[in-house]
N, C-alpha and C. Protein backbone atom coordinates (compact mmCIF):
# COMPACT_ATOMS: atom_id res chain seq x y z
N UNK A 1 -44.90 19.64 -18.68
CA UNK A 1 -43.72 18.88 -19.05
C UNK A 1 -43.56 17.71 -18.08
N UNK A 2 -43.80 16.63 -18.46
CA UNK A 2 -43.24 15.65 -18.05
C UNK A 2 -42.00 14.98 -17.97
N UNK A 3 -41.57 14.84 -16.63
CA UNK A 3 -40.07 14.28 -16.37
C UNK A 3 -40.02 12.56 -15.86
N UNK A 4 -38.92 11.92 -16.52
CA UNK A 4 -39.18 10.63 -15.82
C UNK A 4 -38.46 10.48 -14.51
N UNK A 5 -38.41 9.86 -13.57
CA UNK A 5 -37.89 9.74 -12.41
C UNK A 5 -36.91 9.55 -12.23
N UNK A 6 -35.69 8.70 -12.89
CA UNK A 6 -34.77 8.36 -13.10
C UNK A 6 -33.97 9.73 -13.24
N UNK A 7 -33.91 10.44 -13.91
CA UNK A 7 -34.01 12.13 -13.94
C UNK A 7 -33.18 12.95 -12.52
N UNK A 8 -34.72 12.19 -11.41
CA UNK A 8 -34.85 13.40 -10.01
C UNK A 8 -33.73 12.82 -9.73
N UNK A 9 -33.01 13.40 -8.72
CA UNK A 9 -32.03 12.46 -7.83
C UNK A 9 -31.76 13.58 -6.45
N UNK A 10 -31.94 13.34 -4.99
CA UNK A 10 -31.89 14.25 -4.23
C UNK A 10 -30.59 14.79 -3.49
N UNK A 11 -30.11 15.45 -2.77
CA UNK A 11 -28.89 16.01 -2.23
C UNK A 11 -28.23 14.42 -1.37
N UNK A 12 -29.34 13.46 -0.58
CA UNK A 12 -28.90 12.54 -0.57
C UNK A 12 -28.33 11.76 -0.79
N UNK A 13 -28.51 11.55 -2.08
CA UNK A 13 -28.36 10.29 -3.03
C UNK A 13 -26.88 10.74 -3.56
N UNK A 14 -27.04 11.74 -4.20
CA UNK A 14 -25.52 12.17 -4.81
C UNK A 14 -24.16 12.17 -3.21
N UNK A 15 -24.67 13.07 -2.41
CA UNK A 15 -24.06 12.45 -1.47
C UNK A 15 -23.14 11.40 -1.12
N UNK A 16 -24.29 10.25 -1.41
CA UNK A 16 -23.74 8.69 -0.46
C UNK A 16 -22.57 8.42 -2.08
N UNK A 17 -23.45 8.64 -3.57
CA UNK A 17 -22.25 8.22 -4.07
C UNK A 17 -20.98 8.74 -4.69
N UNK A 18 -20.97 10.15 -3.68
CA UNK A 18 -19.67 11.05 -3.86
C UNK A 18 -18.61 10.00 -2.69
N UNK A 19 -19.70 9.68 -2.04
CA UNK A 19 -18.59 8.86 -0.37
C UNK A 19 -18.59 7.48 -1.01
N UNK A 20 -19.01 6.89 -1.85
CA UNK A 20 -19.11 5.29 -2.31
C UNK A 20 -17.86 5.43 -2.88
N UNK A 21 -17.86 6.74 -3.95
CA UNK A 21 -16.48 6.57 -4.93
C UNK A 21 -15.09 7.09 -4.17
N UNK A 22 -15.25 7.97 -3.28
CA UNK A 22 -13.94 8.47 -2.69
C UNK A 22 -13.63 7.64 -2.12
N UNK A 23 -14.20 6.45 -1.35
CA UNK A 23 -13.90 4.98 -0.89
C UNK A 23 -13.23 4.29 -1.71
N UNK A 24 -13.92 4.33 -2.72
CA UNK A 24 -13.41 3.14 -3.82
C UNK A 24 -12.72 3.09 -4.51
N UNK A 25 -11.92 5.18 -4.74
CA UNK A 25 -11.10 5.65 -4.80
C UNK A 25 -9.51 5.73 -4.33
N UNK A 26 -9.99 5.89 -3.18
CA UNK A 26 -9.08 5.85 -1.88
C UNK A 26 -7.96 4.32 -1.88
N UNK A 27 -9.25 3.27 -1.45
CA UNK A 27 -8.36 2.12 -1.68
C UNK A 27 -7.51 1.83 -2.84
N UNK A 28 -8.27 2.24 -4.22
CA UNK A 28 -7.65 1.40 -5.02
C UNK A 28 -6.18 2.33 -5.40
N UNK A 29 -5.86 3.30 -4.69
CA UNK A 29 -4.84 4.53 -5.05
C UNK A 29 -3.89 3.96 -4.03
N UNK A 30 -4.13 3.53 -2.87
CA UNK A 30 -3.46 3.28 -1.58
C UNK A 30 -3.08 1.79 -2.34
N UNK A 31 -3.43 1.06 -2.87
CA UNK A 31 -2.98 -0.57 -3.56
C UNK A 31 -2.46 -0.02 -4.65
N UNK A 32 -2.42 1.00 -5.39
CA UNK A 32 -1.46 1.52 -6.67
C UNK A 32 -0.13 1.24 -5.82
N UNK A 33 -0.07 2.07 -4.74
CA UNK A 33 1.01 2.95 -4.20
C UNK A 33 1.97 1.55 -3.69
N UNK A 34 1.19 1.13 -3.48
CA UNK A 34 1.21 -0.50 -2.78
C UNK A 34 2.60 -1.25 -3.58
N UNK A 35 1.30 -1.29 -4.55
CA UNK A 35 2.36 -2.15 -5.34
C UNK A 35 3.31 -2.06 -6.54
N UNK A 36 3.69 -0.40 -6.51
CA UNK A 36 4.91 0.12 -7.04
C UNK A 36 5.86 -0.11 -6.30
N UNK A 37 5.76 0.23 -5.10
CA UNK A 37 6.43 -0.22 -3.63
C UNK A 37 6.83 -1.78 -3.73
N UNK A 38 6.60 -2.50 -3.92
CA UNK A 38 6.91 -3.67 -4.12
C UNK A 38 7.55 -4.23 -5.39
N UNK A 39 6.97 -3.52 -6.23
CA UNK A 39 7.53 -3.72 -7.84
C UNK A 39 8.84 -3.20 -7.40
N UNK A 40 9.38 -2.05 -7.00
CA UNK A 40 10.26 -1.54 -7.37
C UNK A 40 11.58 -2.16 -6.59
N UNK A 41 10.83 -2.71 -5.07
CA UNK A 41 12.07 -3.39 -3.83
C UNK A 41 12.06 -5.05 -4.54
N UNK A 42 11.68 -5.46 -5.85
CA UNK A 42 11.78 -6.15 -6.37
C UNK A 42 12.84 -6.35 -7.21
N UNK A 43 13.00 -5.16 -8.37
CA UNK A 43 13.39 -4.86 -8.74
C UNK A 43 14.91 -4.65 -7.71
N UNK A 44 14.85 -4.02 -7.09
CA UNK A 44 16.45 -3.86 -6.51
C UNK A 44 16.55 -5.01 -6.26
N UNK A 45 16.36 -5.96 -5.77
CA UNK A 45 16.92 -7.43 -5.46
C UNK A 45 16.22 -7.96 -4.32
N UNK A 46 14.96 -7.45 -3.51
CA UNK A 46 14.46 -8.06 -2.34
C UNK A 46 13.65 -9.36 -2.42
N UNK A 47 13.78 -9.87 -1.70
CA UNK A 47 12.96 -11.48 -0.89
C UNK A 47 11.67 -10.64 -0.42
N UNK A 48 10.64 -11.11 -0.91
CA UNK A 48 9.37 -10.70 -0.43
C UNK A 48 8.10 -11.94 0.27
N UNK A 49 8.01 -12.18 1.16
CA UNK A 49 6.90 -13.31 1.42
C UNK A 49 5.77 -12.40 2.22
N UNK A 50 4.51 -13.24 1.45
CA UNK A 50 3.38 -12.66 1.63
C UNK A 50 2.63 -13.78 2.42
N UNK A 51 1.62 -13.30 3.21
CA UNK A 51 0.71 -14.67 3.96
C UNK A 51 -0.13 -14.63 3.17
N UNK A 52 -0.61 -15.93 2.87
CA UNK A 52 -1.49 -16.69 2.07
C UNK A 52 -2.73 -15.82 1.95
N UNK A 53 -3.37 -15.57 3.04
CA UNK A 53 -4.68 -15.05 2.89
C UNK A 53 -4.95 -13.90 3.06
N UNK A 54 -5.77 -13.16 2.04
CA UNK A 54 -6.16 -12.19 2.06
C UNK A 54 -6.76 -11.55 3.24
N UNK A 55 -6.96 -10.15 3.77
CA UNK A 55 -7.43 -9.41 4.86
C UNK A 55 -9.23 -9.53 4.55
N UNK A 56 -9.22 -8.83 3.54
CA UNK A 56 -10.43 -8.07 3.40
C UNK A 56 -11.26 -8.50 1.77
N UNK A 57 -12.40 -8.65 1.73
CA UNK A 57 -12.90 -9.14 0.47
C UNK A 57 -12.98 -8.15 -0.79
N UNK A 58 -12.98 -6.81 -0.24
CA UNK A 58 -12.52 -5.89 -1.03
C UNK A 58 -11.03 -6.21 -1.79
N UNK A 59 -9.72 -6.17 -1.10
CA UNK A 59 -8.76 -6.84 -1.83
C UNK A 59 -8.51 -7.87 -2.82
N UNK A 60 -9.25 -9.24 -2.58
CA UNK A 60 -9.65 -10.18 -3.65
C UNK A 60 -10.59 -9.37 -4.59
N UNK A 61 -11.15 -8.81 -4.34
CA UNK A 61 -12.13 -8.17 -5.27
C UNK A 61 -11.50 -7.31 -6.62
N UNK A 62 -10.35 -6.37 -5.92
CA UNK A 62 -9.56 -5.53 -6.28
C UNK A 62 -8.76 -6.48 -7.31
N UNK A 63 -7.84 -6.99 -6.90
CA UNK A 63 -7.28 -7.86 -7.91
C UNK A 63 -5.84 -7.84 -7.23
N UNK A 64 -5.83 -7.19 -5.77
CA UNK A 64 -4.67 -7.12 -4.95
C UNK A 64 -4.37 -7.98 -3.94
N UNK A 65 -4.56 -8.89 -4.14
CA UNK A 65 -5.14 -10.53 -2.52
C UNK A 65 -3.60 -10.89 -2.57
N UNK A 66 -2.57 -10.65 -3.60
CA UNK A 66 -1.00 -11.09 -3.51
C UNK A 66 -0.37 -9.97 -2.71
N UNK A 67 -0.85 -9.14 -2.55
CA UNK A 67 -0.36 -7.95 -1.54
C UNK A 67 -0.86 -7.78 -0.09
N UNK A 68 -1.71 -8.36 0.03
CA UNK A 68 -2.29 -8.17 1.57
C UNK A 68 -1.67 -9.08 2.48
N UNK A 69 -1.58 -8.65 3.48
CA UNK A 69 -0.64 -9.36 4.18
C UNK A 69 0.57 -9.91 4.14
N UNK A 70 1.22 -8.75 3.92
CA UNK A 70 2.83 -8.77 3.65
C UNK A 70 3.67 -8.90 4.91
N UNK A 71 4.58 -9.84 4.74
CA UNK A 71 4.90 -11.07 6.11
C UNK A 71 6.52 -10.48 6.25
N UNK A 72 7.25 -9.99 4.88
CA UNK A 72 8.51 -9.96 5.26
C UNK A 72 9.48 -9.36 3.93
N UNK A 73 10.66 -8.73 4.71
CA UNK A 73 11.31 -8.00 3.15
C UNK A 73 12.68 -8.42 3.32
N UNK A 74 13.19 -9.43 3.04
CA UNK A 74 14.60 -9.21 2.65
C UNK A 74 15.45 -8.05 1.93
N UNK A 75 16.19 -7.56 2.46
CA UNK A 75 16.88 -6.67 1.54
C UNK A 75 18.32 -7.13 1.13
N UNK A 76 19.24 -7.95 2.26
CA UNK A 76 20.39 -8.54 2.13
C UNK A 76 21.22 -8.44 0.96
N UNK A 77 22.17 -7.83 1.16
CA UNK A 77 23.10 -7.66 -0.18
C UNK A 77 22.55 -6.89 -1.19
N UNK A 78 21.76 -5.83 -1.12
CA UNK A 78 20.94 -5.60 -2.48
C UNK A 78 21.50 -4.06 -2.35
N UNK A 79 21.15 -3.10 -3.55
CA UNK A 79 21.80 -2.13 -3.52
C UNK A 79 20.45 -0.79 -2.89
N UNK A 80 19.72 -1.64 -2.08
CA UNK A 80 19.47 -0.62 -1.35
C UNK A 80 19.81 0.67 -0.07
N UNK A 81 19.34 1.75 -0.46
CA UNK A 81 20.04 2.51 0.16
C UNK A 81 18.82 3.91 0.66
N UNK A 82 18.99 5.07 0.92
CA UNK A 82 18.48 5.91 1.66
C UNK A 82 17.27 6.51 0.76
N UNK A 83 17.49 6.70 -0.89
CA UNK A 83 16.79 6.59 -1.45
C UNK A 83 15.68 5.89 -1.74
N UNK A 84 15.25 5.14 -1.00
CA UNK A 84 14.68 4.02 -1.39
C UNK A 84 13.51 3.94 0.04
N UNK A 85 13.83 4.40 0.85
CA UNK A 85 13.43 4.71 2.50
C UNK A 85 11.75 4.86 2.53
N UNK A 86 11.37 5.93 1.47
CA UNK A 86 10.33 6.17 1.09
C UNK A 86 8.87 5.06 0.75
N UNK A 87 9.72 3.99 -0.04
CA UNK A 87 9.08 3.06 -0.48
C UNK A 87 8.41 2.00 1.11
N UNK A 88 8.53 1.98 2.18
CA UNK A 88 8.19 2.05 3.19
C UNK A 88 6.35 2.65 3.91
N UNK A 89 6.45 3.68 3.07
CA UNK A 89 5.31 4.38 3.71
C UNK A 89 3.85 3.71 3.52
N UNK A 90 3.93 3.02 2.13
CA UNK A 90 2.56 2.07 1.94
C UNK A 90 2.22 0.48 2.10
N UNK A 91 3.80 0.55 3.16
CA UNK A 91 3.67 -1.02 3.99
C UNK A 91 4.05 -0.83 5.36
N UNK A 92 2.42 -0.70 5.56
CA UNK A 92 2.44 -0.20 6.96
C UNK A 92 1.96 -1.47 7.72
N UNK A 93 1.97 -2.95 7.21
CA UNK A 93 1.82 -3.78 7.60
C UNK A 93 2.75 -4.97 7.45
N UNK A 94 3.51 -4.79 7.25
CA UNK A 94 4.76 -5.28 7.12
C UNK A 94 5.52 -5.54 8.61
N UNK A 95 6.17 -6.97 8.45
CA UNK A 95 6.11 -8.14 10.06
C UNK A 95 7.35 -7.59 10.31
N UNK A 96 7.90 -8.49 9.25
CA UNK A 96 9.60 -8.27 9.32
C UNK A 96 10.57 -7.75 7.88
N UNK A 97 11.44 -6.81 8.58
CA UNK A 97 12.51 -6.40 7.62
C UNK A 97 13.76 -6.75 7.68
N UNK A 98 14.45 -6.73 7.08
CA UNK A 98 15.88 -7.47 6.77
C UNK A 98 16.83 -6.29 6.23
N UNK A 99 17.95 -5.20 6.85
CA UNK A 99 18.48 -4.58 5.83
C UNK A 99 20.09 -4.99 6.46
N UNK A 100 20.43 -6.18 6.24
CA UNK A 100 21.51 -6.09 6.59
C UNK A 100 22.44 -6.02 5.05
N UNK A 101 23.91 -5.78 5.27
CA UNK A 101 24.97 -5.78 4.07
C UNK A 101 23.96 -4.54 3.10
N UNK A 102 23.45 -3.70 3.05
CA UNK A 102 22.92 -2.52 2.07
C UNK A 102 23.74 -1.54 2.16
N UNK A 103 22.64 -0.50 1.28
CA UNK A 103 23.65 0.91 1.46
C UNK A 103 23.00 1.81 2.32
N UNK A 104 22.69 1.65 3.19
CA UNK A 104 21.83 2.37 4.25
C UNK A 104 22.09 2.97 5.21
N UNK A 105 22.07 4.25 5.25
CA UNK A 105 23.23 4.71 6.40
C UNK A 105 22.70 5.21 7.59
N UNK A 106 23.23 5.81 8.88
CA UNK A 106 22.62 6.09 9.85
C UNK A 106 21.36 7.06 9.39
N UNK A 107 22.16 8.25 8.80
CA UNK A 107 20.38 8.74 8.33
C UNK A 107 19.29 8.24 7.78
N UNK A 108 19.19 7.52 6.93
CA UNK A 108 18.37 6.36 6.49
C UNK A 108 17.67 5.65 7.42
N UNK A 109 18.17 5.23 8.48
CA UNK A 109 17.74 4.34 9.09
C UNK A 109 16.70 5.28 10.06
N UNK A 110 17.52 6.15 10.72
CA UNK A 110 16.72 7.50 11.73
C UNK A 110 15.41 7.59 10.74
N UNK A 111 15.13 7.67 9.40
CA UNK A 111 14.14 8.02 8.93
C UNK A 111 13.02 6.53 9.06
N UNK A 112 13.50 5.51 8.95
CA UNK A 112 12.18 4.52 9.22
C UNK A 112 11.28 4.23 10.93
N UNK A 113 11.66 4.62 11.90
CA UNK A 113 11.19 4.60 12.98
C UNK A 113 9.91 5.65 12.79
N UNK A 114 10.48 6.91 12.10
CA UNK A 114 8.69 7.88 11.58
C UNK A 114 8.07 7.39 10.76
N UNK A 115 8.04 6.61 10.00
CA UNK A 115 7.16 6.54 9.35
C UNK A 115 5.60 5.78 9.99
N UNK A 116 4.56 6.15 9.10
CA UNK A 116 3.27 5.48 9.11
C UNK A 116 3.21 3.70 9.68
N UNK A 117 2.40 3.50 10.74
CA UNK A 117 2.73 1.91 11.05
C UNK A 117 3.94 1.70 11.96
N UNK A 118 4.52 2.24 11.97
CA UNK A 118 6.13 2.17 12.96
C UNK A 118 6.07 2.22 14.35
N UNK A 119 6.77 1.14 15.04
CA UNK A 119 7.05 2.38 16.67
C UNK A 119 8.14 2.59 16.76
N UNK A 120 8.81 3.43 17.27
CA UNK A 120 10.08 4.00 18.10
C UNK A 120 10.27 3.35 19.16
C-alpha cells in the first residue's frame, strides 16, 4: 500500500501548529475582549483617544490597529459606575483615565488599583 506524503505528519509538526493556533487564538480573543470594552465605555458616553500608530504588525494584520495604543478615557459626566469597573481588565495599556462627576463609589474605585497593568 502506498501512501502519499502529505498524509505522514510527525509529533513535531502537529505540535508547532497546536502552538501557531493557540497564539493566534489567544490574541485574537484578548482584541474580542478589547473591543467590547470599548464598544461598550462608548456606549455609556466616554471620550476615547487612541495614538495613531499601531504596536505590533500582527494588530494591523488583525484588523485591530484602531485599538492599539489606547492614550485615554474620558468618563466625565457619564453614567458610569461600579458595574462597569470590570471593563478595565483588557486595557491594560491605557495612559490616562478621567472618572470625575460618575457614579463611582469608594468601592469601585478600591477595585481599579488590582487590576491587570495597574500600580498601587
Amino acid at each position: 500500500m502506498i501512501r502519499d506524503k502529505w498524509h505522514r505528519c510527525n509529533l513535531k509538526q502537529l505540535l508547532f501548529l497546536f502552538v501557531v493556533f493557540s497564539i493566534a487564538f489567544t490574541v485574537i480573543l484578548h482584541q474580542t475582549r478589547r473591543g467590547r470594552a470599548v464598544k461598550t465605555l462608548e456606549q455609556i458616553g466616554a471620550k476615547i483617544v487612541y495614538q495613531s500608530q499601531p504596536r505590533h504588525w500582527i494588530d494591523t494584520f488583525i484588523g485591530y490597529a484602531n485599538l492599539v495604543g489606547l492614550s485615554s478615557i474620558e468618563l466625565e459626566g457619564t453614567s458610569f459606575g461600579d458595574e462597569h469597573v470590570y471593563l478595565f481588565d483588557s486595557l491594560a495599556d491605557l495612559q490616562f483615565l478621567s472618572l470625575a462627576d460618575t457614579k463611582l463609589t469608594d468601592q469601585g474605585v478600591s477595585l481599579l488599583p488590582h487590576m491587570p497593568g495597574r500600580c498601587n
